[in-house]
PDB file of N, CA and C in Angstrom:
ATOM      1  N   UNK A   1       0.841  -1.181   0.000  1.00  0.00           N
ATOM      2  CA  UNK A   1       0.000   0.000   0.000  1.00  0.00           C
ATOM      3  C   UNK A   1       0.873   1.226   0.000  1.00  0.00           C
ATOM      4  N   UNK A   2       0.478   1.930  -0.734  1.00  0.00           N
ATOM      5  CA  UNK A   2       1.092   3.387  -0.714  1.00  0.00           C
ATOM      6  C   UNK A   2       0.872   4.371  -0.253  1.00  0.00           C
ATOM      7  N   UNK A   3       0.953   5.296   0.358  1.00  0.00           N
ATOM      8  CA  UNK A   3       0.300   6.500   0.904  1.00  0.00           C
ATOM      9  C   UNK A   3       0.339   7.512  -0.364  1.00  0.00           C
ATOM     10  N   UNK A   4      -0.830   8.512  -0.634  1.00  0.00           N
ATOM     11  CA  UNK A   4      -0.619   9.248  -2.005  1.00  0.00           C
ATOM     12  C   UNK A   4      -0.601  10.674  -0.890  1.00  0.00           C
ATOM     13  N   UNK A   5       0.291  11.390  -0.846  1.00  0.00           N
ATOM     14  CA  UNK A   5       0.507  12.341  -0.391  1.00  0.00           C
ATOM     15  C   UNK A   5       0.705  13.765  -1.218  1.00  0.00           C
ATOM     16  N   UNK A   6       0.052  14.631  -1.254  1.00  0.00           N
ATOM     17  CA  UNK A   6       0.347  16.067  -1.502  1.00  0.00           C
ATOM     18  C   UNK A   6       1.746  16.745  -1.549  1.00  0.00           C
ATOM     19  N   UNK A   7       2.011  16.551   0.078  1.00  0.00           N
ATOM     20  CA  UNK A   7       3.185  16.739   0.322  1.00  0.00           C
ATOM     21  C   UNK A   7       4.230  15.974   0.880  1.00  0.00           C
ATOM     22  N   UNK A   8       5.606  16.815   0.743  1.00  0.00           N
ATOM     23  CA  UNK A   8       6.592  15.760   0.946  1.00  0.00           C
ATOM     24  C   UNK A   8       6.744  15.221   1.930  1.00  0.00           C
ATOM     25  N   UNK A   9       7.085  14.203   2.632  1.00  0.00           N
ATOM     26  CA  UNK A   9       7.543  13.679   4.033  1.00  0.00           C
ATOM     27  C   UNK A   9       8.840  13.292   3.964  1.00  0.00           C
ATOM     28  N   UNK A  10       9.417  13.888   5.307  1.00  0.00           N
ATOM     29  CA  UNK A  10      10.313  13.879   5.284  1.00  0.00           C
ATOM     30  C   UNK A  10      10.965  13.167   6.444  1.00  0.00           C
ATOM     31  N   UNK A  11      10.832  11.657   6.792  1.00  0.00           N
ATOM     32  CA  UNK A  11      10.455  11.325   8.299  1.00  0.00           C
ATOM     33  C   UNK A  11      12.187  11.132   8.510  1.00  0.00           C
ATOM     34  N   UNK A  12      13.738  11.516   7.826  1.00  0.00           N
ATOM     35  CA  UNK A  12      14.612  11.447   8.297  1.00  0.00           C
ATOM     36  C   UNK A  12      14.641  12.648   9.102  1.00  0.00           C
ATOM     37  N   UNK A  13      14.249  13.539   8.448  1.00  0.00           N
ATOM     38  CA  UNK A  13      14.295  15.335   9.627  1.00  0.00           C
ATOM     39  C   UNK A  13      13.192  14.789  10.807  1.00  0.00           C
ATOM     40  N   UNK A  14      12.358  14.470  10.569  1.00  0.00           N
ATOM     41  CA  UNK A  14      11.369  14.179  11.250  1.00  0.00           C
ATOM     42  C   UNK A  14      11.905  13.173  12.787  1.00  0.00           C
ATOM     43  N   UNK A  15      12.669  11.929  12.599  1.00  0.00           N
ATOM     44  CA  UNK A  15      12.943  10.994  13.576  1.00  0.00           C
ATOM     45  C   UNK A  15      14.396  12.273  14.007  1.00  0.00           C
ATOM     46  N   UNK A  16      15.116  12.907  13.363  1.00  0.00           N
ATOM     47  CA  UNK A  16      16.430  13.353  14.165  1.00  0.00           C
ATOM     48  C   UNK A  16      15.323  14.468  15.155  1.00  0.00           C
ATOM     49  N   UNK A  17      14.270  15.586  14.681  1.00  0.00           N
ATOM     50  CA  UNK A  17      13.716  16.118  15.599  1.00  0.00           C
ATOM     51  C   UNK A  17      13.434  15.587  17.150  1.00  0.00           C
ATOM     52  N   UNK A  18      12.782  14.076  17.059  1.00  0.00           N
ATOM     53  CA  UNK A  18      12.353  13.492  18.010  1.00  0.00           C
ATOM     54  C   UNK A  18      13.571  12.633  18.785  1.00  0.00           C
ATOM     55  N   UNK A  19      15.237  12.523  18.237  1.00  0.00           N
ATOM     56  CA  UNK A  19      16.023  11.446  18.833  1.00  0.00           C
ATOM     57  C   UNK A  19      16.752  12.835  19.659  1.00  0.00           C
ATOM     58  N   UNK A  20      16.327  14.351  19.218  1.00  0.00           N
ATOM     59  CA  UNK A  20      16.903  15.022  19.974  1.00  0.00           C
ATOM     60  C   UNK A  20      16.851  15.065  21.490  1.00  0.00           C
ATOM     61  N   UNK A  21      15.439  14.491  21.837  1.00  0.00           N
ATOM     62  CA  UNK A  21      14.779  14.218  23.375  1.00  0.00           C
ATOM     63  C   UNK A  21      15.042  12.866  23.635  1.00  0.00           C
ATOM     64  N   UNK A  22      14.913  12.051  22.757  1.00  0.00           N
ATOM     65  CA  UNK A  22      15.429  10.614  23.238  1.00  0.00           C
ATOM     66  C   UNK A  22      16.570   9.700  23.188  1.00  0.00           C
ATOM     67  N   UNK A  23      17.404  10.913  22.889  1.00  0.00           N
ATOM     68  CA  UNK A  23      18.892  10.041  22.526  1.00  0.00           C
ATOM     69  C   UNK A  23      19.369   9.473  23.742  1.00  0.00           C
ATOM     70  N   UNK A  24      19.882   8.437  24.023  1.00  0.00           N
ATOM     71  CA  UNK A  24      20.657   8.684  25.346  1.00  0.00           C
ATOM     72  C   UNK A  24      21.595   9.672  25.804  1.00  0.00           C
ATOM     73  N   UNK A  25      22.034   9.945  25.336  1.00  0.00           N
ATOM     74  CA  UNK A  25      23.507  10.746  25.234  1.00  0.00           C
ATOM     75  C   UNK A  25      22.833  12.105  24.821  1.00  0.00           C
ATOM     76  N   UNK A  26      21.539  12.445  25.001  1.00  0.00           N
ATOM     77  CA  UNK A  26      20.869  13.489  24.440  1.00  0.00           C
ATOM     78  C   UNK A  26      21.316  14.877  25.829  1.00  0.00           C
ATOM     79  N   UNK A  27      21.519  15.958  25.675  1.00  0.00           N
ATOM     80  CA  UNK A  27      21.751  17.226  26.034  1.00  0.00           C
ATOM     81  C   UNK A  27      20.374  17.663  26.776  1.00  0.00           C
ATOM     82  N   UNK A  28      20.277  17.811  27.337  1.00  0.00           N
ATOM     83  CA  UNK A  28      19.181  18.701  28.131  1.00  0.00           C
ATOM     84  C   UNK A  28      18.748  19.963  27.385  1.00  0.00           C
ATOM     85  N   UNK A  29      17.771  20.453  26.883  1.00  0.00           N
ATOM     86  CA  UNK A  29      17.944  21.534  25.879  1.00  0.00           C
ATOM     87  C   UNK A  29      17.588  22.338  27.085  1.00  0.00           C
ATOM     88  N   UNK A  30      17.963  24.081  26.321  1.00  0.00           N
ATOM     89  CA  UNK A  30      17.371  25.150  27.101  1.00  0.00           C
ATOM     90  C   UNK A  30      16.190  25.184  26.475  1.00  0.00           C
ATOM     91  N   UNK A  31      15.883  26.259  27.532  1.00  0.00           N
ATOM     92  CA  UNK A  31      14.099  26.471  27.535  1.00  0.00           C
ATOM     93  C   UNK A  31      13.639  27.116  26.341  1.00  0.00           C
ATOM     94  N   UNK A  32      14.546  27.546  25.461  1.00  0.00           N
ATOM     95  CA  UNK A  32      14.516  28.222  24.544  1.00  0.00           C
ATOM     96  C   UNK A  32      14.421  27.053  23.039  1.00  0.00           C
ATOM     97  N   UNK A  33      15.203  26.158  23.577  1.00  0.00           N
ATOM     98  CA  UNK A  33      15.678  24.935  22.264  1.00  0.00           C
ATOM     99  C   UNK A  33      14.203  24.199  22.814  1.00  0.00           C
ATOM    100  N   UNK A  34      13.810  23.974  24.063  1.00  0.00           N
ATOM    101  CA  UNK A  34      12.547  22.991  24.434  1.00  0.00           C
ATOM    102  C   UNK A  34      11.920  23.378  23.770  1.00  0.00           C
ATOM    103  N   UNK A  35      11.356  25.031  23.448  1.00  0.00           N
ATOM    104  CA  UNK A  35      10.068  25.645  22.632  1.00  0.00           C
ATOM    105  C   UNK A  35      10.104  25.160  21.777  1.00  0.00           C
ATOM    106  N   UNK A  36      10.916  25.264  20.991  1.00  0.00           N
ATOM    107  CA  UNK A  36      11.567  25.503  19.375  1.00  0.00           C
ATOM    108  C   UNK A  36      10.690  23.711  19.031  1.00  0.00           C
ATOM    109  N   UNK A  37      11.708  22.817  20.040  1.00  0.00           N
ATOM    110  CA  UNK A  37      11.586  21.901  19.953  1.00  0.00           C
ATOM    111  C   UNK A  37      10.576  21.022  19.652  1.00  0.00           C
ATOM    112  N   UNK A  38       9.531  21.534  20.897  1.00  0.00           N
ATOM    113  CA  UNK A  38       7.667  21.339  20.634  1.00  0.00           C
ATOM    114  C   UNK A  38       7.194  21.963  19.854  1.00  0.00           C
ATOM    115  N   UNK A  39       7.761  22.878  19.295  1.00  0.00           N
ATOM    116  CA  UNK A  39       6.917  23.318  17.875  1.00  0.00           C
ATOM    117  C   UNK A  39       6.836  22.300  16.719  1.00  0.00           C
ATOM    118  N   UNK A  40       8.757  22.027  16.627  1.00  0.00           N
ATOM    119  CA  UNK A  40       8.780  21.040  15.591  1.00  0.00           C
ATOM    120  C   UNK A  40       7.928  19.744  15.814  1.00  0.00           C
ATOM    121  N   UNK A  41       7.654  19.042  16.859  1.00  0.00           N
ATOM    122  CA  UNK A  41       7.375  17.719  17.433  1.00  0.00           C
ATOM    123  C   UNK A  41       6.151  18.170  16.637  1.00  0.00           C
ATOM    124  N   UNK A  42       5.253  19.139  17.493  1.00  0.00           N
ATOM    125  CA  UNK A  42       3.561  19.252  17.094  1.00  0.00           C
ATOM    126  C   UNK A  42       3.727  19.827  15.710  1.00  0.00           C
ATOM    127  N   UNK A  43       4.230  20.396  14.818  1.00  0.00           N
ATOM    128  CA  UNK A  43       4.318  20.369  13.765  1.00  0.00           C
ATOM    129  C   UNK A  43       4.447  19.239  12.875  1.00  0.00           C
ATOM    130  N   UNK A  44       5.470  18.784  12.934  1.00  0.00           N
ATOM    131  CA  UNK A  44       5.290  16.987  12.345  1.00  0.00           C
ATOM    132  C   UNK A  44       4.471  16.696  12.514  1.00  0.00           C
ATOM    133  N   UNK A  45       4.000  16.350  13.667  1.00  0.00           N
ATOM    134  CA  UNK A  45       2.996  15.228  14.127  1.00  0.00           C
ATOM    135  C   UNK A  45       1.676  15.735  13.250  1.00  0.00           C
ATOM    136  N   UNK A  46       0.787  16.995  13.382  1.00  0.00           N
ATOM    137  CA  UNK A  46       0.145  17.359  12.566  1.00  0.00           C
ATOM    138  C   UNK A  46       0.236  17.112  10.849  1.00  0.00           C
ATOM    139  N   UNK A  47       1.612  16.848  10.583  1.00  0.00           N
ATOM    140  CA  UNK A  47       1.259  16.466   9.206  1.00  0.00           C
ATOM    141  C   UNK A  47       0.989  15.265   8.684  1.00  0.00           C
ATOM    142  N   UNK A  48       2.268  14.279   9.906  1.00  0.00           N
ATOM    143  CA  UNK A  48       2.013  13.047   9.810  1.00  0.00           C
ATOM    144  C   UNK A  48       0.510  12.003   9.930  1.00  0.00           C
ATOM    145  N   UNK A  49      -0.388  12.526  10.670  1.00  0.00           N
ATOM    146  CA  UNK A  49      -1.393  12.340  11.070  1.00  0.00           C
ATOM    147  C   UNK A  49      -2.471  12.028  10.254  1.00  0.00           C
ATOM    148  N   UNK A  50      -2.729  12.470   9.394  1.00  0.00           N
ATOM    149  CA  UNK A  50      -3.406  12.990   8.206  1.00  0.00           C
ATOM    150  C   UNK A  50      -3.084  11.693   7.206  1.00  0.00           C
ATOM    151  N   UNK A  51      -1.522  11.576   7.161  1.00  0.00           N
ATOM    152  CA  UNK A  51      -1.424  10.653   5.913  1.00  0.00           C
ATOM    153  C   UNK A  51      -1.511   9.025   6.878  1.00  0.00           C
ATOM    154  N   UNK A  52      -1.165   9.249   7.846  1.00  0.00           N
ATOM    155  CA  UNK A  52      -1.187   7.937   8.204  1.00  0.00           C
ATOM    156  C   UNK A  52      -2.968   7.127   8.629  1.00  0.00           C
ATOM    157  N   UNK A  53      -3.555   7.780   9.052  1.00  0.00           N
ATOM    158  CA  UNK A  53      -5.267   7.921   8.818  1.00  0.00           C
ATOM    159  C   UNK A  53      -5.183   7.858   7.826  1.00  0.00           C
ATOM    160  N   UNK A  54      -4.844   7.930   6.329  1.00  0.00           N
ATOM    161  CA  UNK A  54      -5.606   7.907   5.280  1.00  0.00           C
ATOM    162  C   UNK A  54      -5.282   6.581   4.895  1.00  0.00           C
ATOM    163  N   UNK A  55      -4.342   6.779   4.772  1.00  0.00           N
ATOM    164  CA  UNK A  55      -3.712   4.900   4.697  1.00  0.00           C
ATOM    165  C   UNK A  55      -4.100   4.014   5.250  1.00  0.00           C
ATOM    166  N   UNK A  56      -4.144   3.923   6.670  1.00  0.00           N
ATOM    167  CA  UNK A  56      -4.460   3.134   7.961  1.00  0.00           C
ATOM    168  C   UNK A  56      -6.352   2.767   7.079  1.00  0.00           C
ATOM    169  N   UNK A  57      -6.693   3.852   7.030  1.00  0.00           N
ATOM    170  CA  UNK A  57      -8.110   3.257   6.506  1.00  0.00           C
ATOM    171  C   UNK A  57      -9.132   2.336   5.448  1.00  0.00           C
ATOM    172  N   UNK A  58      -7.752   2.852   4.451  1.00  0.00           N
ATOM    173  CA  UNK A  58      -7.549   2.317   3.158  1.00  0.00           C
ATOM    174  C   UNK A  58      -7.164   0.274   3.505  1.00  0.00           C
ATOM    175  N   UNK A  59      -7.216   0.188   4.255  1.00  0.00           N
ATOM    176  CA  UNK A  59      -6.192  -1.326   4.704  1.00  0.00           C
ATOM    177  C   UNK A  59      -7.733  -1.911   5.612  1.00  0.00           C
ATOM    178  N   UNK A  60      -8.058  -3.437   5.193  1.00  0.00           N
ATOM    179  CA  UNK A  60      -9.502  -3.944   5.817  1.00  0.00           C
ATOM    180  C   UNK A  60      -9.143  -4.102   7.073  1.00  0.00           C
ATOM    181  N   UNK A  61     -10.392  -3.869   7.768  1.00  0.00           N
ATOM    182  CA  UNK A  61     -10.549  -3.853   8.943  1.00  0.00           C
ATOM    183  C   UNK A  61     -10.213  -5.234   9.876  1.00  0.00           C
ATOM    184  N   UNK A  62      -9.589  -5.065  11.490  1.00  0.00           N
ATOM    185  CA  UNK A  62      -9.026  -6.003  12.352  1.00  0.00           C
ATOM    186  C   UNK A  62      -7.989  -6.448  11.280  1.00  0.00           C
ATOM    187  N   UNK A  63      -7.087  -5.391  10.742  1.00  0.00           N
ATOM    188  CA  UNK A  63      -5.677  -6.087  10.058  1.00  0.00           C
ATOM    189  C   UNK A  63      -4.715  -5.149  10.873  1.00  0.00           C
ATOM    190  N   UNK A  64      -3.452  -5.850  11.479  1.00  0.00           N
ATOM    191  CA  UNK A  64      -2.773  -5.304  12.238  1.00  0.00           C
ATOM    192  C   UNK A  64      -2.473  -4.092  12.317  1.00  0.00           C
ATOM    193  N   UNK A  65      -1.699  -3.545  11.146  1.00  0.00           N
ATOM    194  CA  UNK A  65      -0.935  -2.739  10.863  1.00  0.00           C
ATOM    195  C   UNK A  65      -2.398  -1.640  10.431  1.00  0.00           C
ATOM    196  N   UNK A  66      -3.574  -2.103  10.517  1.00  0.00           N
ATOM    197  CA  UNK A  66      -4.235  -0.692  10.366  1.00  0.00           C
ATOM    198  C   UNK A  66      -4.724  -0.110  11.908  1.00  0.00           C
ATOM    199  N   UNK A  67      -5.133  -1.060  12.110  1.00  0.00           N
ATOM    200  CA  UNK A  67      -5.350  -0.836  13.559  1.00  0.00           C
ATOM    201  C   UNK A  67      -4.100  -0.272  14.709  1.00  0.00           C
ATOM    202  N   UNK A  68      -2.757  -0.532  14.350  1.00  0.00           N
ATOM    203  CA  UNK A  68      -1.640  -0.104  15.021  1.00  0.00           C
ATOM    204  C   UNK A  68      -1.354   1.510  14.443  1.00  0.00           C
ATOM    205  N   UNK A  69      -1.946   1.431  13.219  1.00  0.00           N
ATOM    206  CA  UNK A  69      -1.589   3.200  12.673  1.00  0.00           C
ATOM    207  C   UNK A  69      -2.820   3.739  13.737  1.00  0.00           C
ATOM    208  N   UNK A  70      -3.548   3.376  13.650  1.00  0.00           N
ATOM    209  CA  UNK A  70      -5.061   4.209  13.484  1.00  0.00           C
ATOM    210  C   UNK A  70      -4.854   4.469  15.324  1.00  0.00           C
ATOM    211  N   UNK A  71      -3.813   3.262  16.014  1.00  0.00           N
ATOM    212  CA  UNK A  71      -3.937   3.677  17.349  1.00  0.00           C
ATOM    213  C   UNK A  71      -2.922   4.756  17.787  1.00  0.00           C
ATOM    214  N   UNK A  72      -1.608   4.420  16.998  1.00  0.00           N
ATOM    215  CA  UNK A  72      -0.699   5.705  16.749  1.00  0.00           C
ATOM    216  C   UNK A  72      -1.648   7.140  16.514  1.00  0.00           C
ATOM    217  N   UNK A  73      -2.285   7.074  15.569  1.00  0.00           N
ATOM    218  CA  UNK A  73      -2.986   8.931  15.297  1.00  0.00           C
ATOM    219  C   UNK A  73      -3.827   8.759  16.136  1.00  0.00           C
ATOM    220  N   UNK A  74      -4.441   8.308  17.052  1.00  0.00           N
ATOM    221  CA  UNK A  74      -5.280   8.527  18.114  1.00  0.00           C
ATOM    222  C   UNK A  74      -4.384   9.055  19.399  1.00  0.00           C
ATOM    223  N   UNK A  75      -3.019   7.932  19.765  1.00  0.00           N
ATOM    224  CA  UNK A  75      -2.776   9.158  20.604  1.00  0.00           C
ATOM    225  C   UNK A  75      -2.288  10.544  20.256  1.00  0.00           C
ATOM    226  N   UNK A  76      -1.652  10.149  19.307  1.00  0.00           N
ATOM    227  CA  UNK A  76      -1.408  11.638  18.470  1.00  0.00           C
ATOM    228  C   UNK A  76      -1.830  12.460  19.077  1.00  0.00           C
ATOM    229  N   UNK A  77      -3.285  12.681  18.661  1.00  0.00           N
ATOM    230  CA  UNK A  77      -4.581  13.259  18.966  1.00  0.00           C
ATOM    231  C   UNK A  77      -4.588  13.789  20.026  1.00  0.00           C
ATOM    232  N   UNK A  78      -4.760  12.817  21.074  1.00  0.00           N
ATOM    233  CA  UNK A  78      -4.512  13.295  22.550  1.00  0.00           C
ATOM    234  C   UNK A  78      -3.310  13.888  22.922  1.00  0.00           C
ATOM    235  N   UNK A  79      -2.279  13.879  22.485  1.00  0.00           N
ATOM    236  CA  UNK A  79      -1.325  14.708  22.564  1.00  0.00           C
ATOM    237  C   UNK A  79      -1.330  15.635  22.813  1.00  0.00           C
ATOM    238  N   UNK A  80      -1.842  16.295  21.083  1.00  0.00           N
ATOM    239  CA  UNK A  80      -1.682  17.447  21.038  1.00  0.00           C
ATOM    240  C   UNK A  80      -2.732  18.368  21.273  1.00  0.00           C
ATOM    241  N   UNK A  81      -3.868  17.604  21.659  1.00  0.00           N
ATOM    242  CA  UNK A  81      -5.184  17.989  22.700  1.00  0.00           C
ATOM    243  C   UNK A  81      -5.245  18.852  23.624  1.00  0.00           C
ATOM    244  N   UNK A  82      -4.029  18.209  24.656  1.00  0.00           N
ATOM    245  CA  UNK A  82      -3.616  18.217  26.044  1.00  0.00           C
ATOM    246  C   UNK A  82      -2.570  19.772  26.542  1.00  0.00           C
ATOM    247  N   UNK A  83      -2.314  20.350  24.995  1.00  0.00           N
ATOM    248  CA  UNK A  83      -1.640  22.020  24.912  1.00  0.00           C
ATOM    249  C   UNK A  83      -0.484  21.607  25.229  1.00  0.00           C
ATOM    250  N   UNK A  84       0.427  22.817  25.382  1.00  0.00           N
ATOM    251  CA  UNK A  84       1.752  22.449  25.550  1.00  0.00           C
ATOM    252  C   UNK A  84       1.899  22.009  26.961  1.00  0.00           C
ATOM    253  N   UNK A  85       3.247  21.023  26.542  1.00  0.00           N
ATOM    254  CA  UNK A  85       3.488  20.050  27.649  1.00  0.00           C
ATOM    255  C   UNK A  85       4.192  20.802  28.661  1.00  0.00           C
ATOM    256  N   UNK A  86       3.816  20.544  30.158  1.00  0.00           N
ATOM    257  CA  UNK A  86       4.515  21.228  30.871  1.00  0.00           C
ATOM    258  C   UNK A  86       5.932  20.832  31.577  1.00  0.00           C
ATOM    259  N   UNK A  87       6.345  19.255  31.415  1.00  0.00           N
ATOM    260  CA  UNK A  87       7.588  18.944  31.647  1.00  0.00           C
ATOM    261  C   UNK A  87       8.440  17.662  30.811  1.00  0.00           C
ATOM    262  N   UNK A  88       9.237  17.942  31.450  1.00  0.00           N
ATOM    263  CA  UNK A  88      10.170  16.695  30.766  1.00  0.00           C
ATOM    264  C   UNK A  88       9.961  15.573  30.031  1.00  0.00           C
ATOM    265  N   UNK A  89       9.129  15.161  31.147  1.00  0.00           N
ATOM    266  CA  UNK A  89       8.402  13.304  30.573  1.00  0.00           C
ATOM    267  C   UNK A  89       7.592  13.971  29.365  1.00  0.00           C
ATOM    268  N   UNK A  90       6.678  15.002  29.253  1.00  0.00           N
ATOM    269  CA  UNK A  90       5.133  15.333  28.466  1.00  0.00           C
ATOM    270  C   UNK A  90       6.500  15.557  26.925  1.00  0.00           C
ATOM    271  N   UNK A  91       7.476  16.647  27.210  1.00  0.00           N
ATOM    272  CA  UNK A  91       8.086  16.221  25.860  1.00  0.00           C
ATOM    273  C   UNK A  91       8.747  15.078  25.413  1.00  0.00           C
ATOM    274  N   UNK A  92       9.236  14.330  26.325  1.00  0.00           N
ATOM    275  CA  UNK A  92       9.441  13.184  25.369  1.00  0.00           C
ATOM    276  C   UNK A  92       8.371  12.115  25.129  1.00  0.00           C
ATOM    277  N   UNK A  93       7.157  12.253  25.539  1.00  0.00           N
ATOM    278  CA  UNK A  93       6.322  11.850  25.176  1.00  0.00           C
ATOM    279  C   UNK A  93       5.588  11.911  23.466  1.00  0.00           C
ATOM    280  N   UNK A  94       5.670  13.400  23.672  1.00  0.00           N
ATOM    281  CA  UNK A  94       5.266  13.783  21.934  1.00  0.00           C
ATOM    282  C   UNK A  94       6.716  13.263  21.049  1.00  0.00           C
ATOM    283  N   UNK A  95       8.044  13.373  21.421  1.00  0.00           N
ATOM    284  CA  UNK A  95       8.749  12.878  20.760  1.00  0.00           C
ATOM    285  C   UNK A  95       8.028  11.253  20.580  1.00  0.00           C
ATOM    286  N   UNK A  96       8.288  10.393  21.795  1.00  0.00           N
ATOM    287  CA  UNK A  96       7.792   9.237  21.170  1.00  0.00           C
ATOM    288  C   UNK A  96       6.848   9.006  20.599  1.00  0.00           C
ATOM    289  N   UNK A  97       5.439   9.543  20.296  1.00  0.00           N
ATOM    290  CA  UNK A  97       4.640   9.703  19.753  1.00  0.00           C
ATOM    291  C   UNK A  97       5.054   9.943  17.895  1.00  0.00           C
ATOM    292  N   UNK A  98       5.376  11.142  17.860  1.00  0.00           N
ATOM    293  CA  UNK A  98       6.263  11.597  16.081  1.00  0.00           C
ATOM    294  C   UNK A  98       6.910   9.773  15.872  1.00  0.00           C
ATOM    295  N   UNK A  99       8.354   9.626  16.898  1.00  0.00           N
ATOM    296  CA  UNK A  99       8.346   8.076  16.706  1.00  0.00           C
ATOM    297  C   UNK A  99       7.672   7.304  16.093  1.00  0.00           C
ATOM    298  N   UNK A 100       6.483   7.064  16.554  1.00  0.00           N
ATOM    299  CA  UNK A 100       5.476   5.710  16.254  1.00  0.00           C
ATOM    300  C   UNK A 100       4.792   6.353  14.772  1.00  0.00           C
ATOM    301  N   UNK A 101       4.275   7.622  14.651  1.00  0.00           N
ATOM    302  CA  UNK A 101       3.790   7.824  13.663  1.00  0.00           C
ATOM    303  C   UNK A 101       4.372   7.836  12.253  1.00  0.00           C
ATOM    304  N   UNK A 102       6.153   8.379  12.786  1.00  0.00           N
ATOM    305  CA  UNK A 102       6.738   8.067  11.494  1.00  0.00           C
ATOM    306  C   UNK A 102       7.155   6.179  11.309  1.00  0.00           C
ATOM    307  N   UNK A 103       7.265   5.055  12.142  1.00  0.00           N
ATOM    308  CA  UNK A 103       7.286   3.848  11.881  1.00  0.00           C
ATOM    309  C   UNK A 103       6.081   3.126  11.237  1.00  0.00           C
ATOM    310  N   UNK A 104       4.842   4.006  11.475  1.00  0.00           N
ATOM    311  CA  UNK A 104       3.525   3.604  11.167  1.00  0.00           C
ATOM    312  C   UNK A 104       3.411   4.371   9.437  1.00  0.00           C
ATOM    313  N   UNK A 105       3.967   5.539   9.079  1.00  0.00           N
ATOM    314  CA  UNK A 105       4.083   5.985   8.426  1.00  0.00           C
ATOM    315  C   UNK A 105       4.920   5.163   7.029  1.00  0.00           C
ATOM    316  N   UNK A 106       6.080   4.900   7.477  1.00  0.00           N
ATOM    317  CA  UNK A 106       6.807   3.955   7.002  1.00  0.00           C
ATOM    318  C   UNK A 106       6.359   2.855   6.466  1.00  0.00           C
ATOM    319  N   UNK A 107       5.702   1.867   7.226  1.00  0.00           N
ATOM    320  CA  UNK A 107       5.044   0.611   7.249  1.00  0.00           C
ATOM    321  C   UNK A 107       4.084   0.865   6.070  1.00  0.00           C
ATOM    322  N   UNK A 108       3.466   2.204   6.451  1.00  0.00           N
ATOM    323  CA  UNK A 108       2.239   1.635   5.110  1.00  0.00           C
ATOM    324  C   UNK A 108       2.326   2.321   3.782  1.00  0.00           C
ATOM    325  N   UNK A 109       3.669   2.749   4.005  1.00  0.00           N
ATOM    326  CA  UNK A 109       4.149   3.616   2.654  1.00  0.00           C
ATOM    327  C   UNK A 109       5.035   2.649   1.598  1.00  0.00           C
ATOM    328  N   UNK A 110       5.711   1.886   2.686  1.00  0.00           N
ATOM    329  CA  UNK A 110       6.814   0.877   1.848  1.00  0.00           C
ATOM    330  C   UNK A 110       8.130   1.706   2.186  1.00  0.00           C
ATOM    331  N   UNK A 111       7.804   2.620   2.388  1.00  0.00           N
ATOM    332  CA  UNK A 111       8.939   3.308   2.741  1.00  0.00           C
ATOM    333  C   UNK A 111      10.504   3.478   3.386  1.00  0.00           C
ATOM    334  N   UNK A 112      11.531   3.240   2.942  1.00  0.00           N
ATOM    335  CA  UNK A 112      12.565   2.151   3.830  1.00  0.00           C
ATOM    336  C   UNK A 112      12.841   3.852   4.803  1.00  0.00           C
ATOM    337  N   UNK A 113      13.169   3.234   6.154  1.00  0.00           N
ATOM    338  CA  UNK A 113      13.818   4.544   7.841  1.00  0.00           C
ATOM    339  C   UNK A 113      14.732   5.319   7.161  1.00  0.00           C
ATOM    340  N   UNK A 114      14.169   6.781   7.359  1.00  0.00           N
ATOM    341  CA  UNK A 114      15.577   7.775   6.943  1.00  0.00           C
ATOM    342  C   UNK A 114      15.585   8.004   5.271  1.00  0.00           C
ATOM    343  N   UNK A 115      14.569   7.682   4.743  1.00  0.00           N
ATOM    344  CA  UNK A 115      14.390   8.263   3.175  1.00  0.00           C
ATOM    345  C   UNK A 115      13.461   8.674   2.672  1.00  0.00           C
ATOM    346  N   UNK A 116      12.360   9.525   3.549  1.00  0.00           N
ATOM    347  CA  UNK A 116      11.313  10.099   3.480  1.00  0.00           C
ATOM    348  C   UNK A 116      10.252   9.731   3.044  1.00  0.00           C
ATOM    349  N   UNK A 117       9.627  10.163   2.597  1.00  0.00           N
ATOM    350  CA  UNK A 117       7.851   9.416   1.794  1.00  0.00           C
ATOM    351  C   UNK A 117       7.954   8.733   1.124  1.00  0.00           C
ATOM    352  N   UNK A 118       6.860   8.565   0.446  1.00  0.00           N
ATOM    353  CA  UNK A 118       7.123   7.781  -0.880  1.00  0.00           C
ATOM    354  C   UNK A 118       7.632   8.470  -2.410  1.00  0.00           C
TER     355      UNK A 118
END
């Protein structure tokens, strides 16, 4: 299955945004790089969202991988519901979140990690 997208995806910028909070060896950002940071997270995530729902739907129902997207953009959802996060854990949360959406993204694109859309 393919995802037919408008626009480009770009889930290698996309996963380095999110390994910035989850690297091990990751830096503590300032409060200034945190903003910046959750912009990018909820920015992705908003685009990703969209294509992975469209796909996810496109795929018959009780089949894994639709039901695993469709649960990815649900928390999504709640995510970015919930306004900006007020600590540590809440951002790497939306990081792991971008995570799952770009692997879910991937999956139903054909798409091989680190070479963007289709």
């Amino acid at each position: 299955m393919t995802v037919n997208t408008s626009l480009p995806i770009d889930t290698g910028t996309m996963r380095a945004t999110a390994h910035r909070l989850l690297a091990d060896d990751a830096e503590p950002p300032t409060p200034e790089q945190l903003e910046t940071l959750t912009l990018q997270l909820r920015g992705h995530i908003d685009l990703l969202m969209p294509e992975v729902e469209t796909a996810a739907l496109r795929l018959p129902r009780y089949y894994p991988p639709r039901d695993s997207a469709l649960t990815s953009v649900w928390v999504a959802r709640r995510q970015l519901s919930a306004g900006p996060p007020p600590g540590a854990v809440e951002h790497r949360e939306l990081a792991y979140c971008l995570s799952a959406l770009c692997d879910r993204y991937e999956e139903l694109s054909g798409s091989p990690a680190g070479r963007g859309g289709p």
